[in-house]
PDB file of N, CA and C in Angstrom:
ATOM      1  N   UNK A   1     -50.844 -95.802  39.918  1.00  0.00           N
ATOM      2  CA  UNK A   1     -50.171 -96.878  39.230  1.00  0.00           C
ATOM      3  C   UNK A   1     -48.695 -96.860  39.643  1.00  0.00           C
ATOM      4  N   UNK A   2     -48.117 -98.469  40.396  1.00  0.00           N
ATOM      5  CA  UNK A   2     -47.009 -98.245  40.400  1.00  0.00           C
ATOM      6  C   UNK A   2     -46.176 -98.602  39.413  1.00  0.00           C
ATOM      7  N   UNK A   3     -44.699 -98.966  39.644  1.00  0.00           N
ATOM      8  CA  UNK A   3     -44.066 -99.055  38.260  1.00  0.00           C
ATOM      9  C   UNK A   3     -43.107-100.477  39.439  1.00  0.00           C
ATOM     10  N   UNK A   4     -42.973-101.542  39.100  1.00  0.00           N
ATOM     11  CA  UNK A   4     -42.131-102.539  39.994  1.00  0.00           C
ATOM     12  C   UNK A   4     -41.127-102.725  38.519  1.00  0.00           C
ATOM     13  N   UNK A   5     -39.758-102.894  39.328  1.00  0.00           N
ATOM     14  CA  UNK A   5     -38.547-103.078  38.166  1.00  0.00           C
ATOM     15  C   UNK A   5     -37.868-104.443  38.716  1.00  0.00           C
ATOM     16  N   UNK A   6     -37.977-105.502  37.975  1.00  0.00           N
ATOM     17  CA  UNK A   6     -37.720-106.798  38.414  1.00  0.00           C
ATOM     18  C   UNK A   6     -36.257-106.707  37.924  1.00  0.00           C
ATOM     19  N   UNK A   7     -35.262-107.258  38.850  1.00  0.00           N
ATOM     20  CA  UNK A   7     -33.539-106.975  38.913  1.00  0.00           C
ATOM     21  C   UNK A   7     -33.832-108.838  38.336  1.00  0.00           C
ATOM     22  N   UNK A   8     -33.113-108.779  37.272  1.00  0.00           N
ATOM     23  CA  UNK A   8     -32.671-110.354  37.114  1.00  0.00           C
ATOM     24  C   UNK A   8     -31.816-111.464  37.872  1.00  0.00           C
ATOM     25  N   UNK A   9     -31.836-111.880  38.136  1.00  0.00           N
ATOM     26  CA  UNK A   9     -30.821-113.367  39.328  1.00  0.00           C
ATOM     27  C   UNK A   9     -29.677-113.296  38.603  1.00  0.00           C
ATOM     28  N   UNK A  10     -28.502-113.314  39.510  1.00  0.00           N
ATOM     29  CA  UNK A  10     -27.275-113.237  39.324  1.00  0.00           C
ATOM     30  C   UNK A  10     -26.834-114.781  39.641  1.00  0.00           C
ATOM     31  N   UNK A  11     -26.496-115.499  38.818  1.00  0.00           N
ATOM     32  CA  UNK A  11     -25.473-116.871  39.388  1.00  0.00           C
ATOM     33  C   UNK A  11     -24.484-116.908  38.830  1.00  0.00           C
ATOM     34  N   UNK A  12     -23.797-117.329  39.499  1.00  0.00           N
ATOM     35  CA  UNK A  12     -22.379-117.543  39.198  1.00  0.00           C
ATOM     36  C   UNK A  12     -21.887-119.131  39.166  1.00  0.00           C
ATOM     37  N   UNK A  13     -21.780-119.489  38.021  1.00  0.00           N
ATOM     38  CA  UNK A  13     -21.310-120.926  37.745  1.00  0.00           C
ATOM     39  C   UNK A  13     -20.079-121.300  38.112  1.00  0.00           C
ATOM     40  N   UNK A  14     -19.698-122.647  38.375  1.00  0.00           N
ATOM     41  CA  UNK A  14     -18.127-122.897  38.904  1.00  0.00           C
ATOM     42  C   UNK A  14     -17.595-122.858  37.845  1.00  0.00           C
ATOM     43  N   UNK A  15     -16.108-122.426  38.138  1.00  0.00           N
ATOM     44  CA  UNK A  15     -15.515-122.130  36.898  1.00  0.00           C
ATOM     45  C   UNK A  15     -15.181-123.605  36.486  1.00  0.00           C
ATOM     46  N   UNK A  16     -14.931-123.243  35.223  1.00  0.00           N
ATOM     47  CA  UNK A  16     -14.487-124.948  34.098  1.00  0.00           C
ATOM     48  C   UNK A  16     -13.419-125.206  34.441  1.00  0.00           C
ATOM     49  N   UNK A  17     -12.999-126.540  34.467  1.00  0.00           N
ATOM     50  CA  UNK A  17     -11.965-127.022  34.738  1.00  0.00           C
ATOM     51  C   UNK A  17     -11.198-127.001  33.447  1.00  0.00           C
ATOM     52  N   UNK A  18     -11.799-126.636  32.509  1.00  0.00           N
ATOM     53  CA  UNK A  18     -10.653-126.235  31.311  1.00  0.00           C
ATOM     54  C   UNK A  18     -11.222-124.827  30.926  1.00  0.00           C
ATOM     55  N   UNK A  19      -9.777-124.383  30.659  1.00  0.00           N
ATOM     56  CA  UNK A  19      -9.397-122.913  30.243  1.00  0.00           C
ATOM     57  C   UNK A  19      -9.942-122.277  27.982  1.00  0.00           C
ATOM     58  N   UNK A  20     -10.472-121.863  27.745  1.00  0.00           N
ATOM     59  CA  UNK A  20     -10.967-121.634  25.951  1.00  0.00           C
ATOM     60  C   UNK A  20      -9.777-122.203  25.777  1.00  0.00           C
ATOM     61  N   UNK A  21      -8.550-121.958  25.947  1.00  0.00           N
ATOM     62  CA  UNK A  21      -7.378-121.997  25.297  1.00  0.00           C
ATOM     63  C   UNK A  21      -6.389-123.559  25.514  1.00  0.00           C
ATOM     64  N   UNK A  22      -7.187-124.689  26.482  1.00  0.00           N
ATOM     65  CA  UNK A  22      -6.716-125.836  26.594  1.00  0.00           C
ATOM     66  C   UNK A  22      -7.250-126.752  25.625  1.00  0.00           C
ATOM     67  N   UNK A  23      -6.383-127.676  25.782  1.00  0.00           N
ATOM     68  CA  UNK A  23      -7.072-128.974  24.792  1.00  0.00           C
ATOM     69  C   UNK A  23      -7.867-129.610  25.566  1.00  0.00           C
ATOM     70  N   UNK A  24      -8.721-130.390  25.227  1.00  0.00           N
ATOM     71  CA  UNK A  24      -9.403-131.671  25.988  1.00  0.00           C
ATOM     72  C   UNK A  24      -8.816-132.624  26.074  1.00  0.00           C
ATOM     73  N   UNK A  25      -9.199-133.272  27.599  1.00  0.00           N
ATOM     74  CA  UNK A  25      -8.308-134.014  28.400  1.00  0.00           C
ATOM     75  C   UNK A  25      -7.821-135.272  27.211  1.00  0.00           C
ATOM     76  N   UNK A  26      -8.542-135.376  26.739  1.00  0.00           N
ATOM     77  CA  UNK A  26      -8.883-136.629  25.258  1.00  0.00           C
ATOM     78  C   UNK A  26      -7.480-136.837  24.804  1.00  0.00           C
ATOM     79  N   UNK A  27      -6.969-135.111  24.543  1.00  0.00           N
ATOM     80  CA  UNK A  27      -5.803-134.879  23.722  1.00  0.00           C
ATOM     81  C   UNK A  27      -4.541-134.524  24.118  1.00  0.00           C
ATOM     82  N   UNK A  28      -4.806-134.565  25.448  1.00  0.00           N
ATOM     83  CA  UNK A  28      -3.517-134.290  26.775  1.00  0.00           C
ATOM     84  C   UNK A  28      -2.426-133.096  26.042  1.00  0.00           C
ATOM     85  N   UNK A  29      -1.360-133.306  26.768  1.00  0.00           N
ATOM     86  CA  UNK A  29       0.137-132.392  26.905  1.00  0.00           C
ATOM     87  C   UNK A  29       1.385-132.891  25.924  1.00  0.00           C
ATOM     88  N   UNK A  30       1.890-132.030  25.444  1.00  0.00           N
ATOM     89  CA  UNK A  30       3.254-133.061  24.966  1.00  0.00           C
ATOM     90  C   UNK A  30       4.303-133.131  26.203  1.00  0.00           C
ATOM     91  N   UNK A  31       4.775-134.482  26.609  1.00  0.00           N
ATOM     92  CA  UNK A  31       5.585-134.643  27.631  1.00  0.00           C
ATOM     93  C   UNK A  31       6.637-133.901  28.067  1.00  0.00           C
ATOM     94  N   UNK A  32       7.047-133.094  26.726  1.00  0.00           N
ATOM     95  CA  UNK A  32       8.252-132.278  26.490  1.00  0.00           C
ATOM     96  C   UNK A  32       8.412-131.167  27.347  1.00  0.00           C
ATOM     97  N   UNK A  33       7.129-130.207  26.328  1.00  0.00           N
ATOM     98  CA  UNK A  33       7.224-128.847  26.492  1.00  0.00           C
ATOM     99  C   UNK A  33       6.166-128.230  26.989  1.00  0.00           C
ATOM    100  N   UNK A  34       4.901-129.643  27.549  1.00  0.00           N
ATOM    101  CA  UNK A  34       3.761-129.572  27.931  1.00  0.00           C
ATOM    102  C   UNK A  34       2.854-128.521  27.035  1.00  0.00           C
ATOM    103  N   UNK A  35       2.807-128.481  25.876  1.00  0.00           N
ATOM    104  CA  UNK A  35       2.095-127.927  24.611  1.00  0.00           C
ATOM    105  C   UNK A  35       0.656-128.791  24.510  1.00  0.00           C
ATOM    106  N   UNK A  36      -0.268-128.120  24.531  1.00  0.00           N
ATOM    107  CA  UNK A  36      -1.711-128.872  24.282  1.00  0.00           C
ATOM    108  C   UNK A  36      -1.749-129.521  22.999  1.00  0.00           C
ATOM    109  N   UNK A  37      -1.800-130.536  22.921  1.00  0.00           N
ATOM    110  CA  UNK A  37      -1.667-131.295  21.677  1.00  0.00           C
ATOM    111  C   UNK A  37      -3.715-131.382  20.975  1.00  0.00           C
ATOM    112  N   UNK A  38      -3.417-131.060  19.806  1.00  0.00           N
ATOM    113  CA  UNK A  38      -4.763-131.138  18.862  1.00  0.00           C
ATOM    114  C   UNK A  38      -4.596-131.915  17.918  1.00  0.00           C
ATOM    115  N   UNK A  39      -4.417-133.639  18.309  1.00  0.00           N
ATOM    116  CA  UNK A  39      -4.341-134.834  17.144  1.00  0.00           C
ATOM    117  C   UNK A  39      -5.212-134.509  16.148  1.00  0.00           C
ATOM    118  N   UNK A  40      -5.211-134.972  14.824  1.00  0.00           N
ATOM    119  CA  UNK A  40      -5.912-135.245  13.562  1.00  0.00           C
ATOM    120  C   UNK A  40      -6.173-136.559  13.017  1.00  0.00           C
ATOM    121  N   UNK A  41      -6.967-137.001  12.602  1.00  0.00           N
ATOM    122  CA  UNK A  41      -7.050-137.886  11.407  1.00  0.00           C
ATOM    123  C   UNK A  41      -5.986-138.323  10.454  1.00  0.00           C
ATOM    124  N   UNK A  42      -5.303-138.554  10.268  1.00  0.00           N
ATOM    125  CA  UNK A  42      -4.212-138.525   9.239  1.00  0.00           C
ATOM    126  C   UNK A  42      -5.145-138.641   7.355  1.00  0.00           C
ATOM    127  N   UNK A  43      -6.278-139.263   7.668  1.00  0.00           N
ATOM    128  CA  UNK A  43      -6.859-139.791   6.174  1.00  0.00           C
ATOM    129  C   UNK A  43      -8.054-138.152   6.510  1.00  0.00           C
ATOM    130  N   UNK A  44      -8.942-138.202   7.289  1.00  0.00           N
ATOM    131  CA  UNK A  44      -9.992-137.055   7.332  1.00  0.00           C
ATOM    132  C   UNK A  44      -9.572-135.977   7.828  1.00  0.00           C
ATOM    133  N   UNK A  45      -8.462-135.614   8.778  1.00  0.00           N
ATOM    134  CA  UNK A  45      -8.124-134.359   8.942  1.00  0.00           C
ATOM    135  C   UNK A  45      -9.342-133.709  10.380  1.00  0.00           C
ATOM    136  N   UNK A  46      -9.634-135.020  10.633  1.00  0.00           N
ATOM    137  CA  UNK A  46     -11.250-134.412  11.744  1.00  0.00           C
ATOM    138  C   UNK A  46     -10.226-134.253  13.215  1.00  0.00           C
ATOM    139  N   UNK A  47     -10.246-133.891  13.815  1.00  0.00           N
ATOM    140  CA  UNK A  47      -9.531-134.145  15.500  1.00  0.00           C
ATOM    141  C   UNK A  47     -10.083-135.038  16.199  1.00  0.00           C
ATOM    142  N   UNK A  48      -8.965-136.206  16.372  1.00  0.00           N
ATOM    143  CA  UNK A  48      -9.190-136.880  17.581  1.00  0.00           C
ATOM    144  C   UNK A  48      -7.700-138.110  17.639  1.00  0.00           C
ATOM    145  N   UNK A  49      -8.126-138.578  18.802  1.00  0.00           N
ATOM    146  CA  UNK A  49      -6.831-139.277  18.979  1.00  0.00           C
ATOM    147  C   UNK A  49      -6.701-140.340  18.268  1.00  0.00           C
ATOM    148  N   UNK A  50      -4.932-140.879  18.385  1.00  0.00           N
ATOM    149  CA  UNK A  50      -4.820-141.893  17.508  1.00  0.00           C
ATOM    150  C   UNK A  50      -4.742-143.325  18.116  1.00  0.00           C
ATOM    151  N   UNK A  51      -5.066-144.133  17.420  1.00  0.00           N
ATOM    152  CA  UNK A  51      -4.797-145.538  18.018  1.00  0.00           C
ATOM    153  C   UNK A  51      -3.830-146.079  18.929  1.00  0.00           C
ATOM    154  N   UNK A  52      -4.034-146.786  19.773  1.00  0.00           N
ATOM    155  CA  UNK A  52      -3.087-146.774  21.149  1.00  0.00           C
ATOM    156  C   UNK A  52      -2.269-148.144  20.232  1.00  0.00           C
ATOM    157  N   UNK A  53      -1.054-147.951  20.573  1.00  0.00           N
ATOM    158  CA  UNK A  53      -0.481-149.621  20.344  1.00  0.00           C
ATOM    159  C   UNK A  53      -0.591-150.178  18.955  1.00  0.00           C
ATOM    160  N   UNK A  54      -0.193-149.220  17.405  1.00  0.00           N
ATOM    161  CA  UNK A  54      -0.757-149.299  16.523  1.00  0.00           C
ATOM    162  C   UNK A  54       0.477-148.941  15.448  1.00  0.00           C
ATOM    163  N   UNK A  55       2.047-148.654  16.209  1.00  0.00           N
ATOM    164  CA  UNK A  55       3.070-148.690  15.322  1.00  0.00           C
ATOM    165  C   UNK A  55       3.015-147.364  15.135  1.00  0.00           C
ATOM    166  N   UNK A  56       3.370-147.056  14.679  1.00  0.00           N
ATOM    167  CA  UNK A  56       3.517-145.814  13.060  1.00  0.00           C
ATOM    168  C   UNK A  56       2.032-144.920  13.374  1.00  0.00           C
ATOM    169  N   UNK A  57       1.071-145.585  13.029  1.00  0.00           N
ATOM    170  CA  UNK A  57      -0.587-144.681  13.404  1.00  0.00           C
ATOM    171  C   UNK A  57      -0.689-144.402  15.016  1.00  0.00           C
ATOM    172  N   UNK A  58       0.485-144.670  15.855  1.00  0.00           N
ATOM    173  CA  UNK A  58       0.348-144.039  17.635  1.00  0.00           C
ATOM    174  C   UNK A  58       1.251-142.972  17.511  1.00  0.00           C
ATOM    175  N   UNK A  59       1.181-142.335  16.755  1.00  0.00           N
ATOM    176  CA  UNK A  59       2.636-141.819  16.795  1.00  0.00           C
ATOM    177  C   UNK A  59       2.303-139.859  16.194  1.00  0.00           C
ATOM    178  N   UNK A  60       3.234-138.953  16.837  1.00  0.00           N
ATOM    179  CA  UNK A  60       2.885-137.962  16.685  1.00  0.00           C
ATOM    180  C   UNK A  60       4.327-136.600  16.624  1.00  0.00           C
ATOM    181  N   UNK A  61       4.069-136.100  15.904  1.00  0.00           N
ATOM    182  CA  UNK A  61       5.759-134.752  16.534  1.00  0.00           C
ATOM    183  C   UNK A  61       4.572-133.711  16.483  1.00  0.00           C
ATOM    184  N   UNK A  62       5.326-133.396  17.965  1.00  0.00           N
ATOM    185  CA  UNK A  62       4.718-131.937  18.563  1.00  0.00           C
ATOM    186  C   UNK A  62       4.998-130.914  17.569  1.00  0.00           C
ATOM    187  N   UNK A  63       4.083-130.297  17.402  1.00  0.00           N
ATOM    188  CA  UNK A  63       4.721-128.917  16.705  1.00  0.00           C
ATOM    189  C   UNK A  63       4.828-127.625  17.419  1.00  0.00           C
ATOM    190  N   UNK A  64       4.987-127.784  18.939  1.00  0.00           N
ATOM    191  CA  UNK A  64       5.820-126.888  19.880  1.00  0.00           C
ATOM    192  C   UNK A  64       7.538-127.324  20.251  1.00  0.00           C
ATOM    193  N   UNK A  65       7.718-128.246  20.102  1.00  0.00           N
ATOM    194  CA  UNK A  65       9.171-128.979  20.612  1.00  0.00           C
ATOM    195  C   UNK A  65       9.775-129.511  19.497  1.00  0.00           C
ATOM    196  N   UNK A  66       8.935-129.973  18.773  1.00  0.00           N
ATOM    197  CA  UNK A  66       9.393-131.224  17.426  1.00  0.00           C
ATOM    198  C   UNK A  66       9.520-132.820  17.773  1.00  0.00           C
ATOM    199  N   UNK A  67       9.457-133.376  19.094  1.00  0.00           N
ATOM    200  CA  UNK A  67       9.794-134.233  19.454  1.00  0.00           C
ATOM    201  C   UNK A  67       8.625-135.498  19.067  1.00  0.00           C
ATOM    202  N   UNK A  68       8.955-136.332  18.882  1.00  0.00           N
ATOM    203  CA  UNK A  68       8.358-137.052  18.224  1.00  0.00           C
ATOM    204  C   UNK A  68       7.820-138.595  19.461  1.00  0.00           C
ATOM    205  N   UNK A  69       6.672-138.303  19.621  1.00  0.00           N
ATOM    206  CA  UNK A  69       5.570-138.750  20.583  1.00  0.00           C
ATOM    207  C   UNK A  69       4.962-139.595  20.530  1.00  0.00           C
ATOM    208  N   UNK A  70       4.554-140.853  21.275  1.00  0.00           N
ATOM    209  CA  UNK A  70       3.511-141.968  20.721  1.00  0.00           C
ATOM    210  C   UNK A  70       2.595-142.016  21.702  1.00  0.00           C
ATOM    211  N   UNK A  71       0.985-142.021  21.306  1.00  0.00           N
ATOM    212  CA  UNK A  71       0.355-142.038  22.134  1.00  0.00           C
ATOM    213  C   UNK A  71      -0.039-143.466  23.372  1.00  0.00           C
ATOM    214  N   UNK A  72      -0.379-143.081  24.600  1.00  0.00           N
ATOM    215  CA  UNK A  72      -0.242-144.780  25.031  1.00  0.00           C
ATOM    216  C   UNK A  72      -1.912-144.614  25.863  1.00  0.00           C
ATOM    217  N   UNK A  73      -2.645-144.220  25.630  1.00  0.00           N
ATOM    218  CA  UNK A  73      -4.112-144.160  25.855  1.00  0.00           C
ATOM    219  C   UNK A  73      -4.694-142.930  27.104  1.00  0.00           C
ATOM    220  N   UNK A  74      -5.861-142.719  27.114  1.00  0.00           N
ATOM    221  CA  UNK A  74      -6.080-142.063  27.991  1.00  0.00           C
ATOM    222  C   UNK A  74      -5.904-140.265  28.241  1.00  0.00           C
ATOM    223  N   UNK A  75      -5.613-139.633  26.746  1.00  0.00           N
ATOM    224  CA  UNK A  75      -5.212-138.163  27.173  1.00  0.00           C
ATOM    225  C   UNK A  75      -3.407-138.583  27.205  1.00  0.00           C
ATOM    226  N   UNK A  76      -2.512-139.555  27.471  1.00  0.00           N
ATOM    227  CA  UNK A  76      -1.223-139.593  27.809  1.00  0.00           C
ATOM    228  C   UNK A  76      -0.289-139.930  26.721  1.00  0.00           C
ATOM    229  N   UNK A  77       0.436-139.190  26.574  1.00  0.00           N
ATOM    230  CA  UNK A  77       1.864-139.547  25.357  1.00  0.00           C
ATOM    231  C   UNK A  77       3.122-139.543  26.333  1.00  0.00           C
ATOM    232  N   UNK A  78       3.886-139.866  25.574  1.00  0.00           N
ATOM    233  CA  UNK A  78       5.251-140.688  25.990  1.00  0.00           C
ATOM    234  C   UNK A  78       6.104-140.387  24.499  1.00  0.00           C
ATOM    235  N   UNK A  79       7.699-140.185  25.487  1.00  0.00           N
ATOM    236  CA  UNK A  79       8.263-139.964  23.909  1.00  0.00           C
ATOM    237  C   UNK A  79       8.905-141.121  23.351  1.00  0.00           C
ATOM    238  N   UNK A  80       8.797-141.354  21.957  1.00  0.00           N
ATOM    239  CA  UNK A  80       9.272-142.474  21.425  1.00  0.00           C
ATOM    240  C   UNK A  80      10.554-142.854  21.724  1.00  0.00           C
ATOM    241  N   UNK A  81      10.936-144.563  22.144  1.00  0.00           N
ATOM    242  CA  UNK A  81      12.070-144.924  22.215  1.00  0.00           C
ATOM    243  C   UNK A  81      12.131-145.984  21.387  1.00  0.00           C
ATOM    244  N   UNK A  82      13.366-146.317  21.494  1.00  0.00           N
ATOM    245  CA  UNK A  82      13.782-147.761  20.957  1.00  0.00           C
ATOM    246  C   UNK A  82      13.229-148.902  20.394  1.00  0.00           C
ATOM    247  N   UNK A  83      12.730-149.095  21.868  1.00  0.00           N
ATOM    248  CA  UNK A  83      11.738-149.965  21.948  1.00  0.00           C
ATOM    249  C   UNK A  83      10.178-150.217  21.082  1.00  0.00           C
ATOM    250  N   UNK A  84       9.684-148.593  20.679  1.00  0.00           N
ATOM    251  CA  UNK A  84       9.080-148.157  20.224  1.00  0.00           C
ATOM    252  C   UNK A  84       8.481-148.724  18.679  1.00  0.00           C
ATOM    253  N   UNK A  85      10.046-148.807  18.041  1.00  0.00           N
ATOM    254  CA  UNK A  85      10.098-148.935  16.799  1.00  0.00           C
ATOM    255  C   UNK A  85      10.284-150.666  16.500  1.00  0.00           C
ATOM    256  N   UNK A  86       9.396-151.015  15.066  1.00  0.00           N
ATOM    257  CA  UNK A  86       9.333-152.087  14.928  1.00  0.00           C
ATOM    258  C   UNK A  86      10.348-151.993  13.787  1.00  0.00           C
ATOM    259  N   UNK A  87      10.643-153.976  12.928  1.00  0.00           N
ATOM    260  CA  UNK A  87      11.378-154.453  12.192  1.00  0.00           C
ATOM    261  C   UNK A  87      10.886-153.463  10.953  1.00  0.00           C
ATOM    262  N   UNK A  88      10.235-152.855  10.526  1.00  0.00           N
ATOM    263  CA  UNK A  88       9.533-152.145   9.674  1.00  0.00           C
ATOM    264  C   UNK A  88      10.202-150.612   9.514  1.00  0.00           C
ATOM    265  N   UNK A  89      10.259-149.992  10.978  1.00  0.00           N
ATOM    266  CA  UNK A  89      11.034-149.043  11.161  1.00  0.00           C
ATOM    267  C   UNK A  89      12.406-149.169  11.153  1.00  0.00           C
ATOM    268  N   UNK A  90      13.035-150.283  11.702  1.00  0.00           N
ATOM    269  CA  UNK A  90      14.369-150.297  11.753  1.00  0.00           C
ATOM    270  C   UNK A  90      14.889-150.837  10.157  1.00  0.00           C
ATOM    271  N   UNK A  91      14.440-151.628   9.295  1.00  0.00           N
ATOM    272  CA  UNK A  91      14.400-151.421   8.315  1.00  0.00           C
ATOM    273  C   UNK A  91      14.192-149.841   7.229  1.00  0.00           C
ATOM    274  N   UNK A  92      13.572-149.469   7.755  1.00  0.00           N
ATOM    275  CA  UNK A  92      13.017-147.665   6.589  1.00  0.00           C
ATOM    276  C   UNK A  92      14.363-146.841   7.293  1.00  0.00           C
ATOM    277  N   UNK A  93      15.355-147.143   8.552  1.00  0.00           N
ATOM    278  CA  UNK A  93      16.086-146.494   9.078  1.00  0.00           C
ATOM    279  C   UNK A  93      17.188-146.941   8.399  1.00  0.00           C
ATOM    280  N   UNK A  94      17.611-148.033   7.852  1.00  0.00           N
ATOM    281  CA  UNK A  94      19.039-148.580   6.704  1.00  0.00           C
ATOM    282  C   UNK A  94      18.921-148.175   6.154  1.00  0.00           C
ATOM    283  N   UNK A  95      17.441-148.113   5.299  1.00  0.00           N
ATOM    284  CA  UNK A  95      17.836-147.655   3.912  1.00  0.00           C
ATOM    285  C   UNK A  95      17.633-146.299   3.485  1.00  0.00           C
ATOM    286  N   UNK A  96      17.066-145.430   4.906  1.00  0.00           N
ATOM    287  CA  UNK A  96      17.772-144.144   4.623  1.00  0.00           C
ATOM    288  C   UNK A  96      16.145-143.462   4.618  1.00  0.00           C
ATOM    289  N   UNK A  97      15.398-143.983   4.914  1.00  0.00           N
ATOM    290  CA  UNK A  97      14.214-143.493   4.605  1.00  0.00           C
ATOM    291  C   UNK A  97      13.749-142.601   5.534  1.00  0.00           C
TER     292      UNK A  97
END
């Protein structure tokens, strides 16, 4: 009687194009300080991105930099300018808000 010892198959998968420790592309970089950004829900608290082109709800501060971010689709943020802000904002900015 012999004894045969079957060696298991070795493969080696390509490595992932994302790292455990990155965000998904979904949730991109902050422009700043390039910090993996992990958007939320503002009402459910679930992760995911926010509405593109939506005022106030595109809008985000890194909590690596502090800088305050609006999303513009695609995984991509941009930091808020001027331009950014509507009669709504420039109003809540007089009166101190």
């Amino acid at each position: 009687m012999s004894v045969t010892t079957i060696e298991p198959e070795i493969t080696h998968m390509d490595s992932p194009t994302e790292t455990p420790g990155e965000a998904p592309p979904i949730f991109g970089r902050c422009p700043v300080c390039k910090k993996p950004l992990r958007p939320r829900c503002r009402y459910t608290g679930e992760p995911k991105a926010p509405p593109v082109g939506t005022g106030y709800e595109s809008r985000a501060k890194c909590s690596g930099c502090g800088t305050i971010i609006c999303y513009i689709g695609n995984g991509e943020w941009r930091v808020l300018t001027e331009a950014d802000l509507t009669e709504d904002d420039h109003f809540a900015n007089k009166m101190g808000f």
